[in-house]
PDB file of N, CA and C in Angstrom:
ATOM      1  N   UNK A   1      29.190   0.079 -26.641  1.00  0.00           N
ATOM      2  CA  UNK A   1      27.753   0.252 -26.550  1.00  0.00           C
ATOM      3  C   UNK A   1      27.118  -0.895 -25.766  1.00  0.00           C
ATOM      4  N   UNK A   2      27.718  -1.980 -26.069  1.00  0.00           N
ATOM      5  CA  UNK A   2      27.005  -3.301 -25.505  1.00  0.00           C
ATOM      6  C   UNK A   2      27.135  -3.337 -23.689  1.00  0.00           C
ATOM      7  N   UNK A   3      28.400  -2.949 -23.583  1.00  0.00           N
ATOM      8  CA  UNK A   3      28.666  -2.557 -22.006  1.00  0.00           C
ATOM      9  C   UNK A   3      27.849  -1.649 -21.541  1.00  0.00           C
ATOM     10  N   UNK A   4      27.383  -0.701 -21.666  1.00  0.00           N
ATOM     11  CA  UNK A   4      26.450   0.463 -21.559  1.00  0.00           C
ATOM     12  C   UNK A   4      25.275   0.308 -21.501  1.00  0.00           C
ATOM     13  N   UNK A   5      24.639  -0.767 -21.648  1.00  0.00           N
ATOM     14  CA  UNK A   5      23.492  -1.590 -21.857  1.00  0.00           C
ATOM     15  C   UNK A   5      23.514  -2.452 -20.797  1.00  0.00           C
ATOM     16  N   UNK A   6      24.592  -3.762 -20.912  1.00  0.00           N
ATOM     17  CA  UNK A   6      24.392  -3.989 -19.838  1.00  0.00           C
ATOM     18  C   UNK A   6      24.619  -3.639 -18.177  1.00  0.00           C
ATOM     19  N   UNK A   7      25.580  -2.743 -18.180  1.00  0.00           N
ATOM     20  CA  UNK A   7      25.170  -1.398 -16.692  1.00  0.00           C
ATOM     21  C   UNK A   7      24.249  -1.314 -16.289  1.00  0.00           C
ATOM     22  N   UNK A   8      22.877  -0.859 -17.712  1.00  0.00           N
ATOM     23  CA  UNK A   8      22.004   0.028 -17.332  1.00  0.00           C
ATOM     24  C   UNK A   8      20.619  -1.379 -17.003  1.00  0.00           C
ATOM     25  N   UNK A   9      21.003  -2.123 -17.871  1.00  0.00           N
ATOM     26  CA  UNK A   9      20.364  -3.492 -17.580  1.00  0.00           C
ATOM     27  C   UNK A   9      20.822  -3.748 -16.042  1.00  0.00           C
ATOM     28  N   UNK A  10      21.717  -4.089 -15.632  1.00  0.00           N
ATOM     29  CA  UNK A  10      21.897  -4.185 -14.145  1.00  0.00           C
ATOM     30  C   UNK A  10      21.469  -3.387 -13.181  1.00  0.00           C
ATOM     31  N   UNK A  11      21.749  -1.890 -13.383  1.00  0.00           N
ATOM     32  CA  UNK A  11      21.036  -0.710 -12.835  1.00  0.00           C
ATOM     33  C   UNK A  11      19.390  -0.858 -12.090  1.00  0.00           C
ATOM     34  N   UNK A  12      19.086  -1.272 -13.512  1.00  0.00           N
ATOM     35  CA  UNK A  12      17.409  -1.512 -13.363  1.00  0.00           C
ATOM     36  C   UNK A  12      17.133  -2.672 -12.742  1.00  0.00           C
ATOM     37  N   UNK A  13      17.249  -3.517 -13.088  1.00  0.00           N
ATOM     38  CA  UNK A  13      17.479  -5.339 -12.105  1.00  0.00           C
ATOM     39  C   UNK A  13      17.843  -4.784 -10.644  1.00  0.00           C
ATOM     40  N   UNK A  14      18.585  -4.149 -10.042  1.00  0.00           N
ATOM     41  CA  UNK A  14      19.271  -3.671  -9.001  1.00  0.00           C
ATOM     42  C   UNK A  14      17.930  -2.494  -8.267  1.00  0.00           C
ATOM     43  N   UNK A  15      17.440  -1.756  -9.146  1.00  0.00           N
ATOM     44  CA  UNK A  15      16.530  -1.297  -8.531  1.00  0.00           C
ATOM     45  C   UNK A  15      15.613  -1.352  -8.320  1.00  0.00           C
ATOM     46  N   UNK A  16      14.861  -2.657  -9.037  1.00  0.00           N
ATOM     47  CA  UNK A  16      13.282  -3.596  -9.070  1.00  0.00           C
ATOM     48  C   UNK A  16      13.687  -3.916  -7.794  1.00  0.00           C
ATOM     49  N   UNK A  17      14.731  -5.025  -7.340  1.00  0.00           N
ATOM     50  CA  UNK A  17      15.164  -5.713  -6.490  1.00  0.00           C
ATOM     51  C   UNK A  17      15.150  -4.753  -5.334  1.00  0.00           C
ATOM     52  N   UNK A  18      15.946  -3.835  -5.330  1.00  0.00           N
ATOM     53  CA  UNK A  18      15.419  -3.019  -4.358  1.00  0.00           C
ATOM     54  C   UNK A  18      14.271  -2.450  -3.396  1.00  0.00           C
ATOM     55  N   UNK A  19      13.472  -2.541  -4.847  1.00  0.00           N
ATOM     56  CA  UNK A  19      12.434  -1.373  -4.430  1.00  0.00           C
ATOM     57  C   UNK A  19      11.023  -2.670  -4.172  1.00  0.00           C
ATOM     58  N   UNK A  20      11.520  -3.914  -4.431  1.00  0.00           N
ATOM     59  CA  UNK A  20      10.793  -4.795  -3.664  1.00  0.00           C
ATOM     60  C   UNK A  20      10.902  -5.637  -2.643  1.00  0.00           C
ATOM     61  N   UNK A  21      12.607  -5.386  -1.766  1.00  0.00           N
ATOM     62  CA  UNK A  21      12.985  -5.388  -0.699  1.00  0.00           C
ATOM     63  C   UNK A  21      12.170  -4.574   0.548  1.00  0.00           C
ATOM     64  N   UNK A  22      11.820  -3.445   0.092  1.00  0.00           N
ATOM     65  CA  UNK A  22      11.425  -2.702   0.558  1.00  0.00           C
ATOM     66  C   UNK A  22      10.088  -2.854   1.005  1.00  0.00           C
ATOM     67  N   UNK A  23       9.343  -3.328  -0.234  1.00  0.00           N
ATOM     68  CA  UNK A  23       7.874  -3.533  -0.035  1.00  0.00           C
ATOM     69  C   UNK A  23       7.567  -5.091   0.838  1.00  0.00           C
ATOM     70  N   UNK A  24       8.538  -5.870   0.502  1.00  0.00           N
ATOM     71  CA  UNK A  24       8.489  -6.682   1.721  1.00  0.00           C
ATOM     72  C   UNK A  24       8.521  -6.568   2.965  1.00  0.00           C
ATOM     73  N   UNK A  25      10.285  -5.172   3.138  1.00  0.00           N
ATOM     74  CA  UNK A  25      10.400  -5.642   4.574  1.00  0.00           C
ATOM     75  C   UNK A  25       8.952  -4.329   5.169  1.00  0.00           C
ATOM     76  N   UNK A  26       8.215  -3.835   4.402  1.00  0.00           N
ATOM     77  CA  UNK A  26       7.397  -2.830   5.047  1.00  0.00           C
ATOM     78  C   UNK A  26       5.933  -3.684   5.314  1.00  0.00           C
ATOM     79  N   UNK A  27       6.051  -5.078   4.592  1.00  0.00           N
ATOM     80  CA  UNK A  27       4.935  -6.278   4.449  1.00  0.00           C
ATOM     81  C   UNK A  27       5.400  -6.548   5.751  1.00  0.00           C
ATOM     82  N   UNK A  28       5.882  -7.023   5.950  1.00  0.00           N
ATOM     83  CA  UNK A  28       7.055  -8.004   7.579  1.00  0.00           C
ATOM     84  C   UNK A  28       6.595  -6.901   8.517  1.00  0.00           C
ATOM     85  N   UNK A  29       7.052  -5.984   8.849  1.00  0.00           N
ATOM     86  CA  UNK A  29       7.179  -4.626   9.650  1.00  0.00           C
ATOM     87  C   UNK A  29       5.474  -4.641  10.192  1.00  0.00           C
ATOM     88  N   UNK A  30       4.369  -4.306   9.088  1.00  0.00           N
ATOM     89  CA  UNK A  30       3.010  -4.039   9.493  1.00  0.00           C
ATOM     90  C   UNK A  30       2.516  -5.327   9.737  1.00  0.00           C
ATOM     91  N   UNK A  31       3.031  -6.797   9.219  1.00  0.00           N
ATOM     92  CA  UNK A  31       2.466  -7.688   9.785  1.00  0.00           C
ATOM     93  C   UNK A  31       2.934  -8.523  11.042  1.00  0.00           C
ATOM     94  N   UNK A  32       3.885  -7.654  11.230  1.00  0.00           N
ATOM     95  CA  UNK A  32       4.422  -8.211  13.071  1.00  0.00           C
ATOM     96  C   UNK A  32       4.056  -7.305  13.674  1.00  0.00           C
ATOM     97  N   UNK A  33       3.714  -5.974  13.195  1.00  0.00           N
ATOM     98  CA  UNK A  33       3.334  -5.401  14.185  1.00  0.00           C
ATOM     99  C   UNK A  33       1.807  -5.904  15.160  1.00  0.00           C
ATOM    100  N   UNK A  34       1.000  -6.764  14.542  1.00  0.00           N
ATOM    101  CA  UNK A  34       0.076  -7.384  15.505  1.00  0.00           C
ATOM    102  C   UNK A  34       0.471  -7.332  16.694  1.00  0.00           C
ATOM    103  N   UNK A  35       1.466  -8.145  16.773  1.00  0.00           N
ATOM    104  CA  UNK A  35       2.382  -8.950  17.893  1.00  0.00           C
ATOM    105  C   UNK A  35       2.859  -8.120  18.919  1.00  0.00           C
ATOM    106  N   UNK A  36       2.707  -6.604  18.936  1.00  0.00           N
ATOM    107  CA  UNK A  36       3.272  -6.061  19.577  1.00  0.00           C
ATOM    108  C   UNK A  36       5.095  -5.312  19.291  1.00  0.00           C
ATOM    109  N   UNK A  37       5.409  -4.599  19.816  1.00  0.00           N
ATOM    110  CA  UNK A  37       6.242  -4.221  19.597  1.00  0.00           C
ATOM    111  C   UNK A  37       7.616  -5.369  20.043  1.00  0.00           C
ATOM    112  N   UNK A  38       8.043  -5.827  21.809  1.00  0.00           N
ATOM    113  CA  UNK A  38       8.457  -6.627  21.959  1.00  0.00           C
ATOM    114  C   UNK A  38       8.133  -8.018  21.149  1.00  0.00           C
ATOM    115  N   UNK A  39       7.568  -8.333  20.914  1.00  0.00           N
ATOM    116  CA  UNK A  39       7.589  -9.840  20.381  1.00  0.00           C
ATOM    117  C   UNK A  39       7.987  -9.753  18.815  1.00  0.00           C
ATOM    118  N   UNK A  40       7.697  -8.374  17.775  1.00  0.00           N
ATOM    119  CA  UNK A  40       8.397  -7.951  16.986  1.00  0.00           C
ATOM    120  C   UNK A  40      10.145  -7.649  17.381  1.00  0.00           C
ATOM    121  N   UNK A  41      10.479  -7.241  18.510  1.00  0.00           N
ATOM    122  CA  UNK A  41      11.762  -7.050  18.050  1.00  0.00           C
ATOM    123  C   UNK A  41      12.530  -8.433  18.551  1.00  0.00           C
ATOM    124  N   UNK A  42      11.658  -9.382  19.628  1.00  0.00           N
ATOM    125  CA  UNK A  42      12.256 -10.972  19.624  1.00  0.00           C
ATOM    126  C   UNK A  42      12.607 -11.447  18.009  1.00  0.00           C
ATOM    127  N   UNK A  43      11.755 -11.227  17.590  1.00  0.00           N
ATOM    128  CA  UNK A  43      11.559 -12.007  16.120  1.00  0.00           C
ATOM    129  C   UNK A  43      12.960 -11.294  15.271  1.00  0.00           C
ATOM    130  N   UNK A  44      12.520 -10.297  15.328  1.00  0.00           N
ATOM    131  CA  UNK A  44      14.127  -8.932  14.081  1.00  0.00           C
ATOM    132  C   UNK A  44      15.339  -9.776  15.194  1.00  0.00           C
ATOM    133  N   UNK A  45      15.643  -9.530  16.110  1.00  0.00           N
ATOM    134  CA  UNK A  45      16.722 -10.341  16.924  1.00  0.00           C
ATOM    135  C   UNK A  45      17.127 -11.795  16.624  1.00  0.00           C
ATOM    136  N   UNK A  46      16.119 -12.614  16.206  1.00  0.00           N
ATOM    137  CA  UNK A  46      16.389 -13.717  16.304  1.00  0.00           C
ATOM    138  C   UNK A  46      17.097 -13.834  15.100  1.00  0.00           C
ATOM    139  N   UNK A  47      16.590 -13.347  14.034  1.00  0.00           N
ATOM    140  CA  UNK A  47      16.573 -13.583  13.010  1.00  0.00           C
ATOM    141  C   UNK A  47      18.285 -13.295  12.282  1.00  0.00           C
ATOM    142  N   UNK A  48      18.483 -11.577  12.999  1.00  0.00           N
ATOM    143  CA  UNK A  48      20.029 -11.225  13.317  1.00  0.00           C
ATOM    144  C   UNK A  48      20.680 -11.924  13.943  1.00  0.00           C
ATOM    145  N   UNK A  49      20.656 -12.931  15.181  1.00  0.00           N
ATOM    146  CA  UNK A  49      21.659 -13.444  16.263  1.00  0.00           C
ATOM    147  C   UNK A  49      22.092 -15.010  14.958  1.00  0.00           C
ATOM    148  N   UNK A  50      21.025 -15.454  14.306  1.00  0.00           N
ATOM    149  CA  UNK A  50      20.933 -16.879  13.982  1.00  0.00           C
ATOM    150  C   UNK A  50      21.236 -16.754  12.333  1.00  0.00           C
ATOM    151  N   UNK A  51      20.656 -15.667  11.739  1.00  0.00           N
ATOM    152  CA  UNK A  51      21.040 -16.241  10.215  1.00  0.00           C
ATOM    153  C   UNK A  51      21.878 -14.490  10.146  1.00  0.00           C
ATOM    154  N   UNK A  52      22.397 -13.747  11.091  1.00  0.00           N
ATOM    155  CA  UNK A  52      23.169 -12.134  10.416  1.00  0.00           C
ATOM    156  C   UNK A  52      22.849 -12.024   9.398  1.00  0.00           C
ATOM    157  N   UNK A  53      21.276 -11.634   9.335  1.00  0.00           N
ATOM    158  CA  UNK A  53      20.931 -10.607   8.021  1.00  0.00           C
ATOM    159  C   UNK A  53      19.782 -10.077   9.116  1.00  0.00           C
ATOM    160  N   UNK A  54      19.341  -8.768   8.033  1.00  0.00           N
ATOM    161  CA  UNK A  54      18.205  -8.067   8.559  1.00  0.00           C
ATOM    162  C   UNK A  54      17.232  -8.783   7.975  1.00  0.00           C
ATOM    163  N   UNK A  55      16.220  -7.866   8.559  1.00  0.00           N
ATOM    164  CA  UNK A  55      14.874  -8.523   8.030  1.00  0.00           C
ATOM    165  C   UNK A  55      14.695  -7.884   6.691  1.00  0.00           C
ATOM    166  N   UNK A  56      14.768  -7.108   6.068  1.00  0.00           N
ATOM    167  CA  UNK A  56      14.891  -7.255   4.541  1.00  0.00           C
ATOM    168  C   UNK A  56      15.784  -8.284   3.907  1.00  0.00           C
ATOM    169  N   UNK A  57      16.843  -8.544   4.849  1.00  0.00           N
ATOM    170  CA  UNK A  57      17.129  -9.708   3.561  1.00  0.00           C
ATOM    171  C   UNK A  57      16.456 -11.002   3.880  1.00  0.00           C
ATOM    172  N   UNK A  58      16.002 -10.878   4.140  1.00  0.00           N
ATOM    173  CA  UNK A  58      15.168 -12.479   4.333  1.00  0.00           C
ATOM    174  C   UNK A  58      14.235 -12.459   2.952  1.00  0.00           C
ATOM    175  N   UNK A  59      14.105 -11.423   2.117  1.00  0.00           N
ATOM    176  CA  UNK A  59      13.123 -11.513   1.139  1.00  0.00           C
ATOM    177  C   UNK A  59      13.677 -12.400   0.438  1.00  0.00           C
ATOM    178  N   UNK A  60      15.012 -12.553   0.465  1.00  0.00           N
ATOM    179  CA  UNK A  60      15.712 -13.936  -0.645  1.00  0.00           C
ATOM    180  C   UNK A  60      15.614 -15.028   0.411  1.00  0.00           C
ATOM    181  N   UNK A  61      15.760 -14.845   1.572  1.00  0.00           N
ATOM    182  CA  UNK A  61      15.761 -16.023   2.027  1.00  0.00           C
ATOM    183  C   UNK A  61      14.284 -16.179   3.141  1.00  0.00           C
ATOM    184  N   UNK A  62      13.701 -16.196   2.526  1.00  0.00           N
ATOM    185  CA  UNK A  62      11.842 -16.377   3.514  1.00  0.00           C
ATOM    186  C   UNK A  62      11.861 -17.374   4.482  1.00  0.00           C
ATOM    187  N   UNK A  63      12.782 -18.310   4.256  1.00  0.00           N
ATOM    188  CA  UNK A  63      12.873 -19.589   4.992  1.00  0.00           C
ATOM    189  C   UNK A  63      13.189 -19.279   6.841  1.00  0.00           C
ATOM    190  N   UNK A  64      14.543 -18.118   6.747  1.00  0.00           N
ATOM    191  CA  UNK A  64      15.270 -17.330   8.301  1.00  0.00           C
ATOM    192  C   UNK A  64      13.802 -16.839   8.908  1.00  0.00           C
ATOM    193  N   UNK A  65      13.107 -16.007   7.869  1.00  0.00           N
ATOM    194  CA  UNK A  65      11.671 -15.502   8.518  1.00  0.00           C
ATOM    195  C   UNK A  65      10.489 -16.408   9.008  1.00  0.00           C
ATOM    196  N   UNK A  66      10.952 -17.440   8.373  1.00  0.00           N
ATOM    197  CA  UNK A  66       9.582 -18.625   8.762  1.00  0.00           C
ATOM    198  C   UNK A  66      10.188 -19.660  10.264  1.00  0.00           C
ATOM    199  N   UNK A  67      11.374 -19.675  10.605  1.00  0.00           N
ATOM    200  CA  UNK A  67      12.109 -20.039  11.381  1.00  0.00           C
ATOM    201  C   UNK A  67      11.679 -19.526  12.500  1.00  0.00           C
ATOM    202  N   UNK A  68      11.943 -18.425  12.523  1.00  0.00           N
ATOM    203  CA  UNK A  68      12.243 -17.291  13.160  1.00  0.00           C
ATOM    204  C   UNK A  68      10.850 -17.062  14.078  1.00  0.00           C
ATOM    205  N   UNK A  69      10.144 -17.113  13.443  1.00  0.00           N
ATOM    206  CA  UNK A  69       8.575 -17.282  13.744  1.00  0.00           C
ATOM    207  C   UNK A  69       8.007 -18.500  14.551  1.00  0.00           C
ATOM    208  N   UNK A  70       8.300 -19.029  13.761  1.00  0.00           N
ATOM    209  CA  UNK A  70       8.227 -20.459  14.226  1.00  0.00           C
ATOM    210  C   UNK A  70       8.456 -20.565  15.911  1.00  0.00           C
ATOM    211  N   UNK A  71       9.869 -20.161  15.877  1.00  0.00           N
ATOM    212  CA  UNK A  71      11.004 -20.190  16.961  1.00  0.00           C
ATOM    213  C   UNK A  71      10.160 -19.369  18.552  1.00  0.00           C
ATOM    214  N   UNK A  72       9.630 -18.316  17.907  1.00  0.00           N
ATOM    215  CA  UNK A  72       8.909 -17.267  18.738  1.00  0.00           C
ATOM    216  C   UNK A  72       7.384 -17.145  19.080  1.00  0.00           C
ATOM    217  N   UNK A  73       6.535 -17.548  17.889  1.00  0.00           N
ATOM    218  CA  UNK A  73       4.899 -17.614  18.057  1.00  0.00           C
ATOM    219  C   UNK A  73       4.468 -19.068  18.168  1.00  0.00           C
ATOM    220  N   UNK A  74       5.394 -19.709  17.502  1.00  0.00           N
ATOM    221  CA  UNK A  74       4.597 -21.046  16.976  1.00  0.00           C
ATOM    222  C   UNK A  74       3.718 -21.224  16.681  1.00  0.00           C
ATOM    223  N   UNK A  75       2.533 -21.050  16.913  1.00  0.00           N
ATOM    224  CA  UNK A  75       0.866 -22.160  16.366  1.00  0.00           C
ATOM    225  C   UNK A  75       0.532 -20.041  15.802  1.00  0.00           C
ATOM    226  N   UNK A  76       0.715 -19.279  15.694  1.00  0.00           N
ATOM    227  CA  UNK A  76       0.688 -18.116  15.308  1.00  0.00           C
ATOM    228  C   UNK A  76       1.358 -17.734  14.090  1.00  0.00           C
ATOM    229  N   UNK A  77       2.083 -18.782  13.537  1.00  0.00           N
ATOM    230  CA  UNK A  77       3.141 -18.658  12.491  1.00  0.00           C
ATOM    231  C   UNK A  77       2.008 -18.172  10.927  1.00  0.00           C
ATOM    232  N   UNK A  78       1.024 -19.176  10.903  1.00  0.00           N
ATOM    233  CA  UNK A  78       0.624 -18.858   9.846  1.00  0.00           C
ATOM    234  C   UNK A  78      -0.316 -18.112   9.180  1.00  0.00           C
ATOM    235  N   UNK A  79      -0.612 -17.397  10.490  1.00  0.00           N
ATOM    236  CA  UNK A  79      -1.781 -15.963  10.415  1.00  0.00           C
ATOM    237  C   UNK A  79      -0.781 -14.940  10.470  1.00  0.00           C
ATOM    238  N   UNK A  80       0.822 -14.730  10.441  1.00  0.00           N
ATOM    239  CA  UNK A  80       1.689 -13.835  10.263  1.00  0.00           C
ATOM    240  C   UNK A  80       1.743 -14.008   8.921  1.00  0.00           C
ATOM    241  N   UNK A  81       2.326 -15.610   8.408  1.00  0.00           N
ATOM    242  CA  UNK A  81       2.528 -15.536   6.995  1.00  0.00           C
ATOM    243  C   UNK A  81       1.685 -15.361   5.945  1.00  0.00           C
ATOM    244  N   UNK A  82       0.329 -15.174   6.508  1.00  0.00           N
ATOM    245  CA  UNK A  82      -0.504 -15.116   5.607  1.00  0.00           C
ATOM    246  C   UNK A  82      -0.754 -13.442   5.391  1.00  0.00           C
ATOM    247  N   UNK A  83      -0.760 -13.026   6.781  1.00  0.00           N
ATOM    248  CA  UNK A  83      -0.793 -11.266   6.858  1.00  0.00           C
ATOM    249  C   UNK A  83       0.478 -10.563   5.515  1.00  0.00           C
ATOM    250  N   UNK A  84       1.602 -11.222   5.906  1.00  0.00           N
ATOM    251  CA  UNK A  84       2.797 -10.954   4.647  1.00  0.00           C
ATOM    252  C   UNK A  84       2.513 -11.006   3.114  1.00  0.00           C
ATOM    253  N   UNK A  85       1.853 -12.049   3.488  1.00  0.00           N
ATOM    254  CA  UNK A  85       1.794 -12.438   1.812  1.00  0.00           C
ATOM    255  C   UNK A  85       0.550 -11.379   1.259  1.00  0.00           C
ATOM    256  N   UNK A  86      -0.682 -11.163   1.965  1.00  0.00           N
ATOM    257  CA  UNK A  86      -1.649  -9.938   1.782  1.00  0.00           C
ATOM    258  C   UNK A  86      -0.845  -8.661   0.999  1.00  0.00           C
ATOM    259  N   UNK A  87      -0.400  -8.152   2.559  1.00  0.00           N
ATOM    260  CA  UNK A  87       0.137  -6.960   2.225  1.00  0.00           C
ATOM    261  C   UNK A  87       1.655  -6.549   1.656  1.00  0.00           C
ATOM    262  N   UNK A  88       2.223  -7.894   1.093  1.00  0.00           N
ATOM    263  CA  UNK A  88       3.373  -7.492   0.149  1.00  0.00           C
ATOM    264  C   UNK A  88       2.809  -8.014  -0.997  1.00  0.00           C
ATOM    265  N   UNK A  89       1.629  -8.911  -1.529  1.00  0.00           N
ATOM    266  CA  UNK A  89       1.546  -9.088  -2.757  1.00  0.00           C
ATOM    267  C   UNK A  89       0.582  -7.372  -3.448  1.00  0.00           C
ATOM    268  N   UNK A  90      -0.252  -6.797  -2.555  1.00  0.00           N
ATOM    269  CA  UNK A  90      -0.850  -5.903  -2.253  1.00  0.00           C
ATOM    270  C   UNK A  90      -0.118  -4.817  -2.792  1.00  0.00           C
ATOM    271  N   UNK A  91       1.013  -4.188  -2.064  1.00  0.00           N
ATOM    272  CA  UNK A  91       2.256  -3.481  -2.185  1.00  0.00           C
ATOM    273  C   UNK A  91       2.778  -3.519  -3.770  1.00  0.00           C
ATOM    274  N   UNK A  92       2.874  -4.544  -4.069  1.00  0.00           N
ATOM    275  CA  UNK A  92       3.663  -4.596  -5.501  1.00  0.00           C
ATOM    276  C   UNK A  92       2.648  -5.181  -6.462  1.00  0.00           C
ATOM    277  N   UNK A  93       1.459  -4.685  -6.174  1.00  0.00           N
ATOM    278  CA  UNK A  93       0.425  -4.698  -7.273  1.00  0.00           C
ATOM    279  C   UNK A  93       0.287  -5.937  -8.088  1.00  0.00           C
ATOM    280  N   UNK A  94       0.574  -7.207  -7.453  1.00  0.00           N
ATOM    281  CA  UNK A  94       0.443  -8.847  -8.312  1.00  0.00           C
ATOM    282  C   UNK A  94      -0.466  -9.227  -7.642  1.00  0.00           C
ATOM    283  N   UNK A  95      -1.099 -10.014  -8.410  1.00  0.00           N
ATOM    284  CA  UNK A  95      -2.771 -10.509  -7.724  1.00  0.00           C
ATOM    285  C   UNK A  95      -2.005 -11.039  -6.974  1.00  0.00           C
ATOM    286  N   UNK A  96      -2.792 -12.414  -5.765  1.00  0.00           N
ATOM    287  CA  UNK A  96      -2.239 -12.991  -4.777  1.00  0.00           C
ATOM    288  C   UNK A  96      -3.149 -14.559  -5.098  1.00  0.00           C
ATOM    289  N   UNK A  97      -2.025 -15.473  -5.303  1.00  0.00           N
ATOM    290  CA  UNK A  97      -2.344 -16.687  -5.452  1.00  0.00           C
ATOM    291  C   UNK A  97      -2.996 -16.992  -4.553  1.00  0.00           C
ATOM    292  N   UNK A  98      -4.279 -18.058  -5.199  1.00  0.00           N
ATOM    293  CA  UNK A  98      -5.668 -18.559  -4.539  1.00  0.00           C
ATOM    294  C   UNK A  98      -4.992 -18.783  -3.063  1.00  0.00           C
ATOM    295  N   UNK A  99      -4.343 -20.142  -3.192  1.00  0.00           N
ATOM    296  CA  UNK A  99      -4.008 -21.208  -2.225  1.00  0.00           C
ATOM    297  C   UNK A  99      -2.787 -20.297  -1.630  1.00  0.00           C
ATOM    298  N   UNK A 100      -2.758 -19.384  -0.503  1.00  0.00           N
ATOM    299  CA  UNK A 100      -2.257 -18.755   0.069  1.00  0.00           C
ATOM    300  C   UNK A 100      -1.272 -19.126   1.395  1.00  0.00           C
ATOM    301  N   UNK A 101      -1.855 -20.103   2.267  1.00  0.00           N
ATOM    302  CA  UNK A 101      -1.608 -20.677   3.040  1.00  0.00           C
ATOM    303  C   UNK A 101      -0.498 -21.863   2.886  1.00  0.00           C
ATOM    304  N   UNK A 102       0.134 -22.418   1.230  1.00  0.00           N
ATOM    305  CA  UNK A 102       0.854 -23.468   1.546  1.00  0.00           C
ATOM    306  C   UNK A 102       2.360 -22.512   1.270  1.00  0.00           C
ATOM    307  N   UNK A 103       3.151 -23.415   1.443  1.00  0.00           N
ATOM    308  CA  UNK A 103       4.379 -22.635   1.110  1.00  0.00           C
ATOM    309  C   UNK A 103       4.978 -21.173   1.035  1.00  0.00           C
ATOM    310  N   UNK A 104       4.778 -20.770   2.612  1.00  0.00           N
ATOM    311  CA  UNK A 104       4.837 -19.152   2.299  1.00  0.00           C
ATOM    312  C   UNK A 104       6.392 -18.886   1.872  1.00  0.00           C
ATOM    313  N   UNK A 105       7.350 -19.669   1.659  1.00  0.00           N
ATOM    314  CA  UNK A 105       8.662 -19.206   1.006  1.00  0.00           C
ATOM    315  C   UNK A 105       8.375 -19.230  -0.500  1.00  0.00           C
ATOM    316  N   UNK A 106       8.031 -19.999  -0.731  1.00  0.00           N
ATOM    317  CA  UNK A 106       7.727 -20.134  -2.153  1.00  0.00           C
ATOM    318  C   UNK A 106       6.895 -18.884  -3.045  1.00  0.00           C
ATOM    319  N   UNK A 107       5.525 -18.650  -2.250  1.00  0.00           N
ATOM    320  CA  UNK A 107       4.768 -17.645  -2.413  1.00  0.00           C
ATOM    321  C   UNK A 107       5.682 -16.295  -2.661  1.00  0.00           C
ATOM    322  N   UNK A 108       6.768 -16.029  -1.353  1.00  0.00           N
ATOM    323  CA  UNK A 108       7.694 -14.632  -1.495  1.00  0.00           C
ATOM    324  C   UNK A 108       8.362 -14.791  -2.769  1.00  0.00           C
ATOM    325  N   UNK A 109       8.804 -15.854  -3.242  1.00  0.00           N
ATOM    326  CA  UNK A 109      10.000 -15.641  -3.952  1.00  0.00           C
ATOM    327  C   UNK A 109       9.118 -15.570  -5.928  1.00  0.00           C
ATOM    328  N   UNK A 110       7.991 -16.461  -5.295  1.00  0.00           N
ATOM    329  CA  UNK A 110       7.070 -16.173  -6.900  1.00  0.00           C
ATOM    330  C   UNK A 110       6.902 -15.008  -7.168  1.00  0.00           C
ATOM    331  N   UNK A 111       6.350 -14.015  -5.919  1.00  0.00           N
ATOM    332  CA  UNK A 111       5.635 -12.571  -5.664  1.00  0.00           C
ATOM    333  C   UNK A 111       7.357 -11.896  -6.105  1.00  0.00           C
ATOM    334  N   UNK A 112       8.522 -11.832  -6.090  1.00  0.00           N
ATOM    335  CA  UNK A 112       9.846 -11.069  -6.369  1.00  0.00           C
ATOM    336  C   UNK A 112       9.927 -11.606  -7.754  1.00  0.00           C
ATOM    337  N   UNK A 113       9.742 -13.192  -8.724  1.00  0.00           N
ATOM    338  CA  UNK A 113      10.007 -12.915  -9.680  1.00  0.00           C
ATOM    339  C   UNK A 113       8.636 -12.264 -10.725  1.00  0.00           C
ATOM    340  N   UNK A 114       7.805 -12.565 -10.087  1.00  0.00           N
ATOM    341  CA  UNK A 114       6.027 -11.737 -10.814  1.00  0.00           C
ATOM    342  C   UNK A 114       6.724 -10.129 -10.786  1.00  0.00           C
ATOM    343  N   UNK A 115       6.916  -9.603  -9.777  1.00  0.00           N
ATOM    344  CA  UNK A 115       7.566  -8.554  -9.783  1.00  0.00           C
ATOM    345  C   UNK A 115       8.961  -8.217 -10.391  1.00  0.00           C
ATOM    346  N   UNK A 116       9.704  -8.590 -10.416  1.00  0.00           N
ATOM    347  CA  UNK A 116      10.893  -8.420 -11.114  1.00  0.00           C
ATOM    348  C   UNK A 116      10.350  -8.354 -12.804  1.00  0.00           C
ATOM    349  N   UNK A 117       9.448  -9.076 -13.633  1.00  0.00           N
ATOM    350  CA  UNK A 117       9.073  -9.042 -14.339  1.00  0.00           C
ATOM    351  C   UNK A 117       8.310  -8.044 -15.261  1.00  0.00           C
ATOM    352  N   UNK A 118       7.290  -7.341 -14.012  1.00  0.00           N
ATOM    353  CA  UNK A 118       6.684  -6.364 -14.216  1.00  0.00           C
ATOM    354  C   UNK A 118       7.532  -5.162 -15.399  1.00  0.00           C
TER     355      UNK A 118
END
């Protein structure tokens, strides 16, 4: 019984996680799209050539996405990260901390465990 539990405990952990992969990388997706289509797919490229993950997995690692940005917009970096943090805290229904602008890795990974919680 206890095994059966924890499956279904994993199951569910596995599909929060999921299903807020998602709402990130669809946060990422509408907030590069500003940028245009090319300068969006510089950014998804870079991000593949330098850390081989997609841009959903960067939701564990926000840091490849802030790089990445960095690498490509520069002085533009933080009207992207701020667009992200809008519309993925938005997405998964958690208010959105006041002070928005400092630490946008930090912000993603608060916004996945606020959510994971839910």
């Amino acid at each position: 019984m206890g095994l059966i539990i924890k499956d279904y405990d994993e199951m569910i952990l596995n599909y929060i996680q999921n299903k807020f992969n998602e709402a990130y990388e669809q946060a990422v997706i509408q907030a590069l799209s500003i940028l245009g289509k090319d300068v969006s797919a510089v950014i998804t490229s870079y991000i593949k050539d330098r850390y081989s993950v997609s841009l959903s997995d960067t939701a564990d690692n926000p840091q490849a996405l802030s790089n990445a940005l960095y690498a490509v917009i520069d002085g533009g970096t933080r009207i992207i990260q701020r667009r992200i943090l809008r519309l993925l805290y938005n997405r998964i229904g958690v208010e959105l901390p006041f002070a928005i602008t400092s630490n946008f890795e930090d912000k993603v990974l608060n916004a996945k465990k606020e959510y994971e919680k839910m």
